[in-house]
Protein backbone atom coordinates (compact mmCIF):
# COMPACT_ATOMS: atom_id res chain seq x y z
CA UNK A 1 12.71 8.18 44.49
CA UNK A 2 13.54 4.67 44.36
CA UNK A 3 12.24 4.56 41.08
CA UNK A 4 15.22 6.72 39.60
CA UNK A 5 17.73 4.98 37.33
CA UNK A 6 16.01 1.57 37.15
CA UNK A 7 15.63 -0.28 33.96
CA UNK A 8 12.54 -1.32 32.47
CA UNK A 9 13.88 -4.66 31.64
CA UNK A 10 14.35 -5.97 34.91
CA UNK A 11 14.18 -9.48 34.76
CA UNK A 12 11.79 -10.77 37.04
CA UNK A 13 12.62 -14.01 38.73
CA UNK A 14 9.57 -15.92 38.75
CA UNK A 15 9.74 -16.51 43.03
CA UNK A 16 5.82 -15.36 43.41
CA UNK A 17 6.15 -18.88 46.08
CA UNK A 18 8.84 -17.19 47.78
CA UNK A 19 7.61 -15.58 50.60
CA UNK A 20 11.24 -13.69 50.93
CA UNK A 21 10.59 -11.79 47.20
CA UNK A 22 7.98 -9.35 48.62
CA UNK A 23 9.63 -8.10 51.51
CA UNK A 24 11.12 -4.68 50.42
CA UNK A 25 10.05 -1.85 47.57
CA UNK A 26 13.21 -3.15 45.33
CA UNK A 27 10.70 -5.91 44.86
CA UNK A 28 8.01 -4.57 43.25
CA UNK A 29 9.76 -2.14 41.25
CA UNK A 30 11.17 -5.54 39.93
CA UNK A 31 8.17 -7.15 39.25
CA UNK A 32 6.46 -3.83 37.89
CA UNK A 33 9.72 -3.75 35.06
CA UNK A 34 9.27 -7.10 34.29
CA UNK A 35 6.11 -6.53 32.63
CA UNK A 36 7.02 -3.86 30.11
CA UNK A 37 9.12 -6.02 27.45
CA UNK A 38 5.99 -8.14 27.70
CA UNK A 39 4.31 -4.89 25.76
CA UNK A 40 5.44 -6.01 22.23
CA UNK A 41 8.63 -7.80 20.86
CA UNK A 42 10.25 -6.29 18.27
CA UNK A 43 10.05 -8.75 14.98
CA UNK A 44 6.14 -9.18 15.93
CA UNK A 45 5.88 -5.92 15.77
CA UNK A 46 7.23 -5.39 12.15
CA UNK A 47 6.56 -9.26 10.92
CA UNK A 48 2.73 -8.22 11.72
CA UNK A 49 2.26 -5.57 9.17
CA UNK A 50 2.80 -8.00 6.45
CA UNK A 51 -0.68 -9.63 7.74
CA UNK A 52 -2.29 -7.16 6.29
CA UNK A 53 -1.50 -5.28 2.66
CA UNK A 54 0.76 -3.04 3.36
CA UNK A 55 3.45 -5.76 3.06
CA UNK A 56 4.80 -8.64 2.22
CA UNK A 57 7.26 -11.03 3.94
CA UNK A 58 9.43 -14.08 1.97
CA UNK A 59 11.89 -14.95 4.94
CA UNK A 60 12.01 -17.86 7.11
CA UNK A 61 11.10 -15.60 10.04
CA UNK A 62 7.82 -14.75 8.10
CA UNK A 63 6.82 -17.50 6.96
CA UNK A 64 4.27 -18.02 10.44
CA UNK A 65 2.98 -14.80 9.47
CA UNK A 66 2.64 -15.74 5.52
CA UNK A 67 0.79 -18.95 6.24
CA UNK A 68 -2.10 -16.54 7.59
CA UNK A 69 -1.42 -13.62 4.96
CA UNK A 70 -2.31 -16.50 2.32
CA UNK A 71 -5.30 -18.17 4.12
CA UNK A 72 -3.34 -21.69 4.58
CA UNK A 73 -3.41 -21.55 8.03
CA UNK A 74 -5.24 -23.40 10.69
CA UNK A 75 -5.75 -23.97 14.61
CA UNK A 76 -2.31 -25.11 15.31
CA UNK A 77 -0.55 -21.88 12.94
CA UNK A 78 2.40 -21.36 14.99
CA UNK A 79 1.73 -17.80 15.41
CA UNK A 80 -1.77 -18.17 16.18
CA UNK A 81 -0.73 -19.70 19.54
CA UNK A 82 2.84 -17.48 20.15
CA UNK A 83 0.02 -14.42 20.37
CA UNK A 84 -1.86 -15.91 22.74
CA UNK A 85 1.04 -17.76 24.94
CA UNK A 86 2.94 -14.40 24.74
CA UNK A 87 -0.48 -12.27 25.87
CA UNK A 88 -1.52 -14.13 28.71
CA UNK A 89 1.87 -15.11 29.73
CA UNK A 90 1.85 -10.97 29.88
CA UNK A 91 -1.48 -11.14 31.89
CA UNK A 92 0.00 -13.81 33.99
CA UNK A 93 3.18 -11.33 34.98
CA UNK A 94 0.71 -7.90 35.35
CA UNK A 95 -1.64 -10.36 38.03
CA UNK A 96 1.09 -11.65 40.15
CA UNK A 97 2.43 -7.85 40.58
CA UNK A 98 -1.30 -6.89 41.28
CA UNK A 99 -1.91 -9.78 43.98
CA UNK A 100 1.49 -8.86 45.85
CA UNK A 101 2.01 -5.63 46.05
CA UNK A 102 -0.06 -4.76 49.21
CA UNK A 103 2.24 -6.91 51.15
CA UNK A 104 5.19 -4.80 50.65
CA UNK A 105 6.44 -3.28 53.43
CA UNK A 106 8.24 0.30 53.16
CA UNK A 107 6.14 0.52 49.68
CA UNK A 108 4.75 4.14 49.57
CA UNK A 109 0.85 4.37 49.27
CA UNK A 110 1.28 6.97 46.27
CA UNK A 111 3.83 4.37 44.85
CA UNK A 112 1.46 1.43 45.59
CA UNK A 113 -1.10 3.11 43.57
CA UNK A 114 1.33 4.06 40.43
CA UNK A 115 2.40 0.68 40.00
CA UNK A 116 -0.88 -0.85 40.32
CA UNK A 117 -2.38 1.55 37.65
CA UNK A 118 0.76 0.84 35.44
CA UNK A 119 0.15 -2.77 35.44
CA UNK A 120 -3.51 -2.03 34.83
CA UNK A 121 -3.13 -0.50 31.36
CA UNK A 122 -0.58 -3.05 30.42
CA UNK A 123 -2.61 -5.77 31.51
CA UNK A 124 -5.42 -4.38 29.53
CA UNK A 125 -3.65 -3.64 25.99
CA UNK A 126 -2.99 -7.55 26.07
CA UNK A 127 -5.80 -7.92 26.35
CA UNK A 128 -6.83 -5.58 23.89
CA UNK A 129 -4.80 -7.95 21.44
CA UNK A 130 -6.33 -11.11 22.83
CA UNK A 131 -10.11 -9.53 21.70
CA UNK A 132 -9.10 -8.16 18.80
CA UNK A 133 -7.42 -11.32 17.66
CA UNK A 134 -10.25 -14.12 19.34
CA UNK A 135 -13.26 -12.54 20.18
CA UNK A 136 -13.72 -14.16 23.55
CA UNK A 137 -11.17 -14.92 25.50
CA UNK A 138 -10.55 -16.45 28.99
CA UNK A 139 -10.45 -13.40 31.50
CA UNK A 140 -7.86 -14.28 34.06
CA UNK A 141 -7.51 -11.28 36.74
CA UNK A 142 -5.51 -12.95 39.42
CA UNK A 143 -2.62 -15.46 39.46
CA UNK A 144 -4.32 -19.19 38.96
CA UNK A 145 -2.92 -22.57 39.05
CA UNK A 146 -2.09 -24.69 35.95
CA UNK A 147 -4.66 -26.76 37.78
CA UNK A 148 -7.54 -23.88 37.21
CA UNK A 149 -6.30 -22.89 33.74
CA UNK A 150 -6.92 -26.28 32.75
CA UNK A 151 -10.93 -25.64 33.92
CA UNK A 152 -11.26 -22.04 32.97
CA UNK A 153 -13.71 -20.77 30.00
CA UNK A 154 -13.67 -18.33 27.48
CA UNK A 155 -15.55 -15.13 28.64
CA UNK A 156 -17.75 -13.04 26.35
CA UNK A 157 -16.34 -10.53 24.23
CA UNK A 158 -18.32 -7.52 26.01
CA UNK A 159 -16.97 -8.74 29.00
CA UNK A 160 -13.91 -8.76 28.52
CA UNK A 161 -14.45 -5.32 26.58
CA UNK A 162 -15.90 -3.69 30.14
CA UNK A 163 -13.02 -5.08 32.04
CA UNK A 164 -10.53 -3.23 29.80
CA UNK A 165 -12.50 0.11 29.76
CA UNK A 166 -12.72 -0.26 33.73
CA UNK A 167 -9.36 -0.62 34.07
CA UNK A 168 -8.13 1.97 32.25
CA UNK A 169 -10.79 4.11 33.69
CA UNK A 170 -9.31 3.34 37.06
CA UNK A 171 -5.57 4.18 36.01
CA UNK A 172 -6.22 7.86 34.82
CA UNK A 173 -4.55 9.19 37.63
CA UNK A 174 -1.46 8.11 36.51
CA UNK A 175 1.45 11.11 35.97
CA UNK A 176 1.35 12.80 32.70
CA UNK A 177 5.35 12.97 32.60
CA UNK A 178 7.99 10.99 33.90
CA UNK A 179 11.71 12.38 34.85
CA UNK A 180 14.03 11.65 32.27
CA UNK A 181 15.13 8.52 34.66
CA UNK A 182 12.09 6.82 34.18
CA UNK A 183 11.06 8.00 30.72
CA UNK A 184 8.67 5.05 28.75
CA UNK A 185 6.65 4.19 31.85
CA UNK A 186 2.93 4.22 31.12
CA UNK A 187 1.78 7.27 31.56
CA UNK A 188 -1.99 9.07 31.73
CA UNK A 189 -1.83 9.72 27.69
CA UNK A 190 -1.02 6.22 26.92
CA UNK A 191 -4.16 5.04 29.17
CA UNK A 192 -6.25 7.35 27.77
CA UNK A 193 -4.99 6.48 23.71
CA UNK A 194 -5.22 3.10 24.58
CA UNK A 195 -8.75 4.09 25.28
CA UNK A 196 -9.50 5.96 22.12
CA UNK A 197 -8.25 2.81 20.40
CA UNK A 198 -10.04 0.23 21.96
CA UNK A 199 -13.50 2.23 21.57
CA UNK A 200 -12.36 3.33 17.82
CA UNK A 201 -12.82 -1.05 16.98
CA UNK A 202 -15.97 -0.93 18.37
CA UNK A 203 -17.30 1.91 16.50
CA UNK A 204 -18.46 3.82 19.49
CA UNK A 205 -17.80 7.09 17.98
CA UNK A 206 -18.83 9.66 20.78
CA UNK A 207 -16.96 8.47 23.23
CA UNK A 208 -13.87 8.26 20.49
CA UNK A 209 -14.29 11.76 19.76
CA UNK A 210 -14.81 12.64 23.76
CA UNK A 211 -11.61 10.61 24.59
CA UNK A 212 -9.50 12.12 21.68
CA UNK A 213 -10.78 15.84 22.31
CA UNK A 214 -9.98 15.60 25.74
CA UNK A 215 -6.00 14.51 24.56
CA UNK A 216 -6.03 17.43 22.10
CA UNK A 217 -6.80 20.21 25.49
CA UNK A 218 -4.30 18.97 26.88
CA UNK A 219 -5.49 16.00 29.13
CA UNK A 220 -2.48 14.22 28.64
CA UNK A 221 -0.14 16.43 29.45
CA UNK A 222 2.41 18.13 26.88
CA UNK A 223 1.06 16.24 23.70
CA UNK A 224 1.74 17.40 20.16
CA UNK A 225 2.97 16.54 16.40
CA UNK A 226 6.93 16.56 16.54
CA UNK A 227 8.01 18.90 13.81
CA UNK A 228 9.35 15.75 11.52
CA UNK A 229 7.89 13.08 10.20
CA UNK A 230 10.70 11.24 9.93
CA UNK A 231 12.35 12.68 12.22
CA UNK A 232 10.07 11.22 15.15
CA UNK A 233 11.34 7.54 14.62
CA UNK A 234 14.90 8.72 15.23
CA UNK A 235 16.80 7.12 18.28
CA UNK A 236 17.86 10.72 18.99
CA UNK A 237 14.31 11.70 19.39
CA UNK A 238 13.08 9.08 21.33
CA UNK A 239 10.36 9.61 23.76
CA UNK A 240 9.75 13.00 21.59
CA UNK A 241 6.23 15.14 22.17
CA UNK A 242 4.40 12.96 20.07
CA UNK A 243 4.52 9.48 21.73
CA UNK A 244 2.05 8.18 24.11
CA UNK A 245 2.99 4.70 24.27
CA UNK A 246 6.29 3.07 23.14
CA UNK A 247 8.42 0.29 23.83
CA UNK A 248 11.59 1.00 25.20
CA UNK A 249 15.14 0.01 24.12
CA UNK A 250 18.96 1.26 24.64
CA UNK A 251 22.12 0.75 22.47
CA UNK A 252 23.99 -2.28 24.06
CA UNK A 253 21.86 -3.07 26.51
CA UNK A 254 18.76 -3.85 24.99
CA UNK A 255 18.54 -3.52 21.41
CA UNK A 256 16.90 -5.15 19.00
CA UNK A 257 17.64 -6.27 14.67
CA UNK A 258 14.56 -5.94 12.60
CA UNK A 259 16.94 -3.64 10.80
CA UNK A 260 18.59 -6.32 9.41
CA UNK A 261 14.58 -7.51 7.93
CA UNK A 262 14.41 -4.03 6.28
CA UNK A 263 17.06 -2.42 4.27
CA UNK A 264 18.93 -3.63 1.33
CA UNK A 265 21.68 -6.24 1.31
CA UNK A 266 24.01 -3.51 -0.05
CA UNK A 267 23.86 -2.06 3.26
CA UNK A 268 23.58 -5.55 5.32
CA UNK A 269 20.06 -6.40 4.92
CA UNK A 270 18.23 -8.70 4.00
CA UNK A 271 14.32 -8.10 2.45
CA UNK A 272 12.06 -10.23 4.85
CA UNK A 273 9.58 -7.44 4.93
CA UNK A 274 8.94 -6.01 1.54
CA UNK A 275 6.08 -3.35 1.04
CA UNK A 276 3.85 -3.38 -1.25
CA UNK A 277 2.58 -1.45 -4.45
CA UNK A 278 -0.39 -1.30 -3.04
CA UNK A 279 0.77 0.60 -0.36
CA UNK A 280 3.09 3.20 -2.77
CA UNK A 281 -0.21 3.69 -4.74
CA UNK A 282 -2.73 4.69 -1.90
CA UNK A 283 0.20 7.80 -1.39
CA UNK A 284 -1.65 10.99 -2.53
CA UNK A 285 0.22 13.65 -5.15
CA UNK A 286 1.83 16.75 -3.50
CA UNK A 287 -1.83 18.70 -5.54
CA UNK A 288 -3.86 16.38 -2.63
CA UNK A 289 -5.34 14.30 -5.55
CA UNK A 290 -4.60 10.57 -6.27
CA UNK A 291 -2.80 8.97 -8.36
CA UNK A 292 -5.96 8.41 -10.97
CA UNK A 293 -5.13 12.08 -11.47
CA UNK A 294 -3.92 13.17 -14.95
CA UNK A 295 -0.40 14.71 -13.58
CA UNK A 296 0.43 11.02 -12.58
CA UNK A 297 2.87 9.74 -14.61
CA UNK A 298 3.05 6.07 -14.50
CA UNK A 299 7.00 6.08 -15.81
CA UNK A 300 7.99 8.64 -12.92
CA UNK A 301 6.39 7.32 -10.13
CA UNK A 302 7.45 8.87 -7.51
CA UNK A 303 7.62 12.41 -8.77
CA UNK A 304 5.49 14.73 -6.62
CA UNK A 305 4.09 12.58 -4.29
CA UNK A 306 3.11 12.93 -0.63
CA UNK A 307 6.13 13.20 1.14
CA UNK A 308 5.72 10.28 3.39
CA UNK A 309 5.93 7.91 0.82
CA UNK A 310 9.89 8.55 0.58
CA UNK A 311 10.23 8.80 4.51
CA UNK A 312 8.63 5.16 4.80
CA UNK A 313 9.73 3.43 1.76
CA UNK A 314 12.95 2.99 -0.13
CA UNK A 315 12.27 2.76 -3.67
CA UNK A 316 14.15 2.91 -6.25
CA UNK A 317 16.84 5.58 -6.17
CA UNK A 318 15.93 6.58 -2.75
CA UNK A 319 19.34 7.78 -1.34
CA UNK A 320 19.91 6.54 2.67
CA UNK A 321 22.29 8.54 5.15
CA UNK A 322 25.50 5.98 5.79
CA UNK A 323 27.30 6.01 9.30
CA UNK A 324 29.61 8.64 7.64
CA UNK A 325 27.78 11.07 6.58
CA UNK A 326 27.70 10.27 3.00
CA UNK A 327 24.45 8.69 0.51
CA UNK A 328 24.00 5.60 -1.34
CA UNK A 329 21.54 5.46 -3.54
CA UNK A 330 19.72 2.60 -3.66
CA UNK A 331 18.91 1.18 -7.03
CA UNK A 332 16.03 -1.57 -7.41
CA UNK A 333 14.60 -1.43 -11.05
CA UNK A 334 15.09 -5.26 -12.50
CA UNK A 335 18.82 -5.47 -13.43
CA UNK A 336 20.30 -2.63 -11.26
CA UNK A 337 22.68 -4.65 -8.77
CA UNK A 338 22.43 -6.52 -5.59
CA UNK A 339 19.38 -4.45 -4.64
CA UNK A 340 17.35 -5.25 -7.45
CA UNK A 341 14.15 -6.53 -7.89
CA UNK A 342 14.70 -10.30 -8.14
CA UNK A 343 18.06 -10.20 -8.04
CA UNK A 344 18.58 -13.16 -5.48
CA UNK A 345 16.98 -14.58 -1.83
CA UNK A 346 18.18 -11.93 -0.24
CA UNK A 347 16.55 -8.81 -2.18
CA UNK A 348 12.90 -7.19 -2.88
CA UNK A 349 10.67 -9.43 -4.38
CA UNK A 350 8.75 -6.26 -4.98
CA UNK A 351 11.10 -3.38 -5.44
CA UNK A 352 10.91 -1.67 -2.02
CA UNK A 353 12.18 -1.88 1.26
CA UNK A 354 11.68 -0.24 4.39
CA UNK A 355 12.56 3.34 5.37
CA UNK A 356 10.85 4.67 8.17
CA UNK A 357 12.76 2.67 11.02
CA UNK A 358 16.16 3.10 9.74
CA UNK A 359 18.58 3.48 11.99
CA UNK A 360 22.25 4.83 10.72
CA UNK A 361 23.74 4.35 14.42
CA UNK A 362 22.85 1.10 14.49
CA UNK A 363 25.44 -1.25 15.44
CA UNK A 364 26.77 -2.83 12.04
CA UNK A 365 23.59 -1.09 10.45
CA UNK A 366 21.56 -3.73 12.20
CA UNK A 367 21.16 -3.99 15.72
CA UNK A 368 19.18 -0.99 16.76
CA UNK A 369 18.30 0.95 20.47
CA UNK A 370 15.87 3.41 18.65
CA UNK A 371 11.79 3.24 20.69
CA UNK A 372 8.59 1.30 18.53
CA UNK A 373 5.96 3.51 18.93
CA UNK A 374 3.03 2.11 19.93
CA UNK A 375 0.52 5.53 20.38
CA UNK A 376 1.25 8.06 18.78
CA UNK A 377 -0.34 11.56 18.98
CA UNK A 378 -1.04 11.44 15.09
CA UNK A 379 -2.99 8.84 15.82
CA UNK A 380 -4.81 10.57 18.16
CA UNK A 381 -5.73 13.00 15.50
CA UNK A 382 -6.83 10.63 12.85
CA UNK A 383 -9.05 8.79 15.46
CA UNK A 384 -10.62 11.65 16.03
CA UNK A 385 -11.11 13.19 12.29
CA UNK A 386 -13.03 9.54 11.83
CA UNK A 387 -14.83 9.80 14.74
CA UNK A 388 -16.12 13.22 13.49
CA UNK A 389 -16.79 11.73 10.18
CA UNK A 390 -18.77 8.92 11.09
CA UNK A 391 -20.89 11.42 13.40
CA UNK A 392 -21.05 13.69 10.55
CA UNK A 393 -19.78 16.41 12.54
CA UNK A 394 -16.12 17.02 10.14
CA UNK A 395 -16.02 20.62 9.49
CA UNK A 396 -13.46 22.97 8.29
CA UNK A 397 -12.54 23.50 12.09
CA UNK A 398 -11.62 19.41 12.58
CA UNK A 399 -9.92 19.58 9.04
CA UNK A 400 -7.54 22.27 9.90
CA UNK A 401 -6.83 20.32 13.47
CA UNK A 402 -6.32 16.81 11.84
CA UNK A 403 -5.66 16.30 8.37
CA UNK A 404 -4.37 19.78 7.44
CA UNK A 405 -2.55 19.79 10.27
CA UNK A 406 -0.59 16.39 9.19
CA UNK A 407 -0.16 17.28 6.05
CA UNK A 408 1.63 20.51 6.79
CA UNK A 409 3.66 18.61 9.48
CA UNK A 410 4.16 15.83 6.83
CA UNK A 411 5.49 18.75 3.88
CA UNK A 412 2.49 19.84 1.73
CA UNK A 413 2.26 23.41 0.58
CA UNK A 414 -0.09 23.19 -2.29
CA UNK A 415 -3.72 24.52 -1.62
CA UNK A 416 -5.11 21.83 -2.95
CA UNK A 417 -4.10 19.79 -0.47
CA UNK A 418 -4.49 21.67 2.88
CA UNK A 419 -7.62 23.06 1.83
CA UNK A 420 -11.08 21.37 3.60
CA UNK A 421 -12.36 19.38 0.64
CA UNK A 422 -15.91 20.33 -0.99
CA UNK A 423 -17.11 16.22 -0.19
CA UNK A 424 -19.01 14.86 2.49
CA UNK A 425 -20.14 11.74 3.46
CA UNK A 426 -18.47 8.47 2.40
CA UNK A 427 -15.99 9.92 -0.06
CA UNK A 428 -15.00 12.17 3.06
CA UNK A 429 -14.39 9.40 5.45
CA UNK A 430 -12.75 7.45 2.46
CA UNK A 431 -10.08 10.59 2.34
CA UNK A 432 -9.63 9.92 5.74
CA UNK A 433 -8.76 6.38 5.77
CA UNK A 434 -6.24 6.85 2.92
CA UNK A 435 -4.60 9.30 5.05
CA UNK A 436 -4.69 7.08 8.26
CA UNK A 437 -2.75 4.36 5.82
CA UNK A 438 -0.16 6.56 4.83
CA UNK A 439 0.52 8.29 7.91
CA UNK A 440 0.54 4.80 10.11
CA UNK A 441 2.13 2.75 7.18
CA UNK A 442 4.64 0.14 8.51
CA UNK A 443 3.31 0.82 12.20
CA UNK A 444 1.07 -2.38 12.89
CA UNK A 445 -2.31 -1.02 12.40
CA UNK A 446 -3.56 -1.88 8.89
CA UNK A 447 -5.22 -5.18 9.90
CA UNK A 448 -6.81 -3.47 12.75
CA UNK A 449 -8.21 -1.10 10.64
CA UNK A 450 -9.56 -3.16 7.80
CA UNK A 451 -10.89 -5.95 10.42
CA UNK A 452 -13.08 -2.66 12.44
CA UNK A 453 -13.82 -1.46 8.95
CA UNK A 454 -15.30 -4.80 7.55
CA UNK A 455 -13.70 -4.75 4.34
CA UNK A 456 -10.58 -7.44 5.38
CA UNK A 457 -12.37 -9.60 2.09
CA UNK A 458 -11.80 -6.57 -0.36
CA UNK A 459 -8.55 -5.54 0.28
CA UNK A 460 -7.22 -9.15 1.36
CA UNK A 461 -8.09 -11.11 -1.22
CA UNK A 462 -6.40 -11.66 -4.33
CA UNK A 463 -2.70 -10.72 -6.12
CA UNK A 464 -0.51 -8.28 -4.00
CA UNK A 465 1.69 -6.83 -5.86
CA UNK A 466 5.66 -5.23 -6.21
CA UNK A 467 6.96 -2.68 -8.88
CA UNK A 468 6.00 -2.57 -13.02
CA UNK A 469 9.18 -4.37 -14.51
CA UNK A 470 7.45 -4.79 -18.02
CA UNK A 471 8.47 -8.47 -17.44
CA UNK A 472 4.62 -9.61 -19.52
CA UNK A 473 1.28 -8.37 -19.53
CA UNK A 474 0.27 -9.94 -16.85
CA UNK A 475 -1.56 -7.21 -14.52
CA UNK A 476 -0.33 -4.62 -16.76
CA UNK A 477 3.31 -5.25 -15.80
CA UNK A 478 3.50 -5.25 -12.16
CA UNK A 479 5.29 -7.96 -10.61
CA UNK A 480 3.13 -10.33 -8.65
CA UNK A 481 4.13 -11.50 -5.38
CA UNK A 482 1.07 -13.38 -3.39
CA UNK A 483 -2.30 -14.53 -4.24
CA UNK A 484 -4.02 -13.64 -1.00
CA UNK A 485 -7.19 -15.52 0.69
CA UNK A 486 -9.70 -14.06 3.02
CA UNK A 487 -12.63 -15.78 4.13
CA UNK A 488 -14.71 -13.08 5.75
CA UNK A 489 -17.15 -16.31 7.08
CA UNK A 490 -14.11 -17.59 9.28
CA UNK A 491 -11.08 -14.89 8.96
CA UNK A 492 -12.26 -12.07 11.01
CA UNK A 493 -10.94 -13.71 13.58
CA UNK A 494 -8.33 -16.02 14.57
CA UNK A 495 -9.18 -19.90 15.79
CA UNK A 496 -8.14 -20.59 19.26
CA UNK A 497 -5.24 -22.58 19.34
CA UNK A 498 -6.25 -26.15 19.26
CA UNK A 499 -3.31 -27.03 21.89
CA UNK A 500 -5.14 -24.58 24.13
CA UNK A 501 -8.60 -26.71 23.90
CA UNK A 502 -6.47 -30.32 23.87
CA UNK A 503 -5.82 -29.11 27.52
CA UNK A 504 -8.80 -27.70 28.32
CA UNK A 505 -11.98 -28.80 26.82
CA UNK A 506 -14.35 -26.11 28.69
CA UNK A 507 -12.26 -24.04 25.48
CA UNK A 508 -14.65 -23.29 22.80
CA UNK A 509 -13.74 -22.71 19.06
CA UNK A 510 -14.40 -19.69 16.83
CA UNK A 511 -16.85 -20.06 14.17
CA UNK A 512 -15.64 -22.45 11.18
CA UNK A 513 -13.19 -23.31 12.68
């Protein structure tokens, strides 16, 4: 197989003019690799979560993703454009592969179709960012001229919507499995979670529940929850039963440092993303109840709490594995050390840090080969427990295959909380959604979620806050960090970058904008 032992990050050298580049399989193997790092880049991928409230970020590096957390951002926001430059410069690499790969000669016909269909569904989950992001966006299926892009408009929303269903319709006979050789290539499950995904934002619930069932009986192949939470993030379990979709990377080769963005500067950090207590307080107790129950104890915090909490967050006196062998316990109540809440630029501004990526074999604890999961089959499961919901068909039978089923996986054993709750209804699907937050948490999906759910305003507005330090009153001693703004008349989606419509004035604007 000419596929074996090829990176996915070959370069591609951008020759499409070269009538010499398409004249042997090596070629389009090339081309093919060249599109996966296009998938996401690393520090988006982390930076991103603190768009939403899960986190919050203070560094340099953060501050393009701040100026939108905060509301002062406008058409020319730095990141607002990077997204879309980065997308369609993703498009731009997924169409040239598409409008070439017919010429090559010596190019099996089964191979032909495998690459095509790969480029398909990546093609289509940057697009799936472009729509979430913008609404309409120009839909570019073939390699154009800077002449054309300067003429092109933005196509509808449900357009663009159908072309992404269609494509990933076409690429379902992709393999379920790869050989270890060419492990993180996009694969049936990942075009068919992609699916679930895209449908799950536009609330069509049937089909999310069709799509998802069919993953569950085994559609996809060899699916299933990997026996540890926090053990499926590992570099040594990369690629593990669980992921769909992923983004590849290697020690040495191709690694990447948001390591150094997450853990404490007693261990080489430094706190650019910083989660929030709004996160640690949406984490169930180990009885399945929150934390408005009367066992809560406001002074021991983390006491008997869902066991995910400690296997995303570091908090204080969470103890991390060193290269070693041995702990360090890592202290952040105010006046504890170099980890401390305030103690200087470098440290929490709200008493946590990040646990679930960390990476002990990282070189100099910071630059990391370990896979970002993109799909996961967890997610599968929660897509599907909403879908359910919404339909009002959740029964003890979808219970026990979703939610129980995570939180035994996850390390509940109290009754309370595997047991099919006696509520229905809103407080059901409410249940739900707490559990998709603490499950995903740190993954890239919160602003998704509360942009499909259409409460962005609630949860986006206002104070985020870090750890009670009993510093004043002021919200009962909880440290705040950012005053949030989210105007639900203009926020819900992102403006088109005005450099975009300087070039092109067939570009239209987003609503108050």
């Amino acid at each position: 197989m000419i596929t074996g032992c090829e990176s996915l990050d070959t370069p591609l050298v951008d020759r499409e003019s070269d009538i010499t580049f398409w004249d042997k399989p090596e070629d389009a193997l090339a081309a093919l690799n060249s599109c996966y790092p296009d998938l996401y880049g690393a520090e988006q991928f982390i930076f991103n979560e603190s768009l939403s409230d899960n986190s919050y970020t203070r560094s340099n590096n953060g501050s393009l993703v701040r100026d939108i957390a905060n509301g002062s951002y406008d058409a020319s926001a730095p990141l607002v454009r990077e997204v879309w430059n980065a997308r369609f410069a993703g498009i731009r690499r997924c169409n040239i592969l598409l409008d070439n790969i017919e010429n090559v000669a010596g190019l099996s016909n089964e191979l032909k179709e495998r690459y095509r269909a790969e480029a398909r569904v990546i093609r289509a989950y940057h697009y799936f960012i472009l729509m979430n992001n913008f609404g309409d966006v120009p839909l570019v299926t073939q390699q154009i001229s800077i002449e054309e892009s300067m003429t092109i408009f933005r196509s509808p929303k449900q357009q663009v919507l159908q072309f992404i269903l269609d494509e990933l319709d076409e690429s379902m006979g992709l393999p379920t499995s790869y050989p270890d050789t060419d492990k993180g290539r996009i694969t049936k499950g990942a075009a068919m979670g992609l699916k679930a995904r895209v449908l799950l934002c536009e609330e069509r619930w049937n089909e999310v529940s069709a799509v998802c069932e069919d993953i569950i009986n085994g559609e996809a192949g060899n699916i299933d929850l990997f026996n540890s939470y926090s053990g499926l993030f590992k570099p040594e379990n990369k690629d593990n039963i669980e992921v769909l979709l992923n983004v590849e990377f290697m020690p040495l080769n191709r690694e990447h440092n948001i390591q150094y963005f997450l853990i404490p500067p007693s261990l080489g950090g430094f706190a650019a993303i910083s989660p929030t207590q709004e996160l640690v307080d949406d984490y169930i107790m180990l009885n399945g109840n929150t934390i408005a129950d009367p066992s809560y104890n406001e002074l021991d915090p983390y006491s008997n709490r869902d066991p995910r909490l400690d296997a995303t967050i570091i908090r204080h006196e969470s103890q991390l594995e060193n290269p070693d062998g041995t702990f360090t316990t890592i202290q952040t109540a105010l006046g504890t050390g170099p980890d401390a809440i305030h103690y200087a630029s470098n440290s929490t501004p709200t008493g946590y840090y990040v646990a679930k990526f960390y990476d002990k074999t990282a070189r100099n604890l910071v630059n990391s080969g370990s896979n970002l999961i993109l799909i996961r089959y967890a997610d599968i499961l929660l897509m599907y427990a909403e879908a359910k919901a919404e339909l009002g068909q959740f029964t003890q039978n979808e219970w026990d295959m979703t939610i129980r089923k995570l939180r035994v996986r996850a390390g509940f054993t109290n009754d309370n909380a595997l047991d099919y709750p006696a509520v229905s209804g809103s407080a059901l699907i409410e249940i739900i959604r707490r559990e998709r937050r603490s499950e995903l948490a740190m993954e890239g999906l919160r602003l998704m979620d509360l942009r499909r759910w259409g409460n962005a305003e609630e949860k986006l507005n206002g104070w985020v806050h870090g750890m009670k330090t009993d510093e004043d009153a002021v919200d009962d001693g909880y440290v705040r960090v950012e005053n949030r703004i989210f105007d639900p008349a203009k926020h819900y989606l992102w403006p088109v970058p005005q450099a975009e419509r300087d070039l092109n004035s067939n570009i239209s604007q987003n609503p108050n904008w």
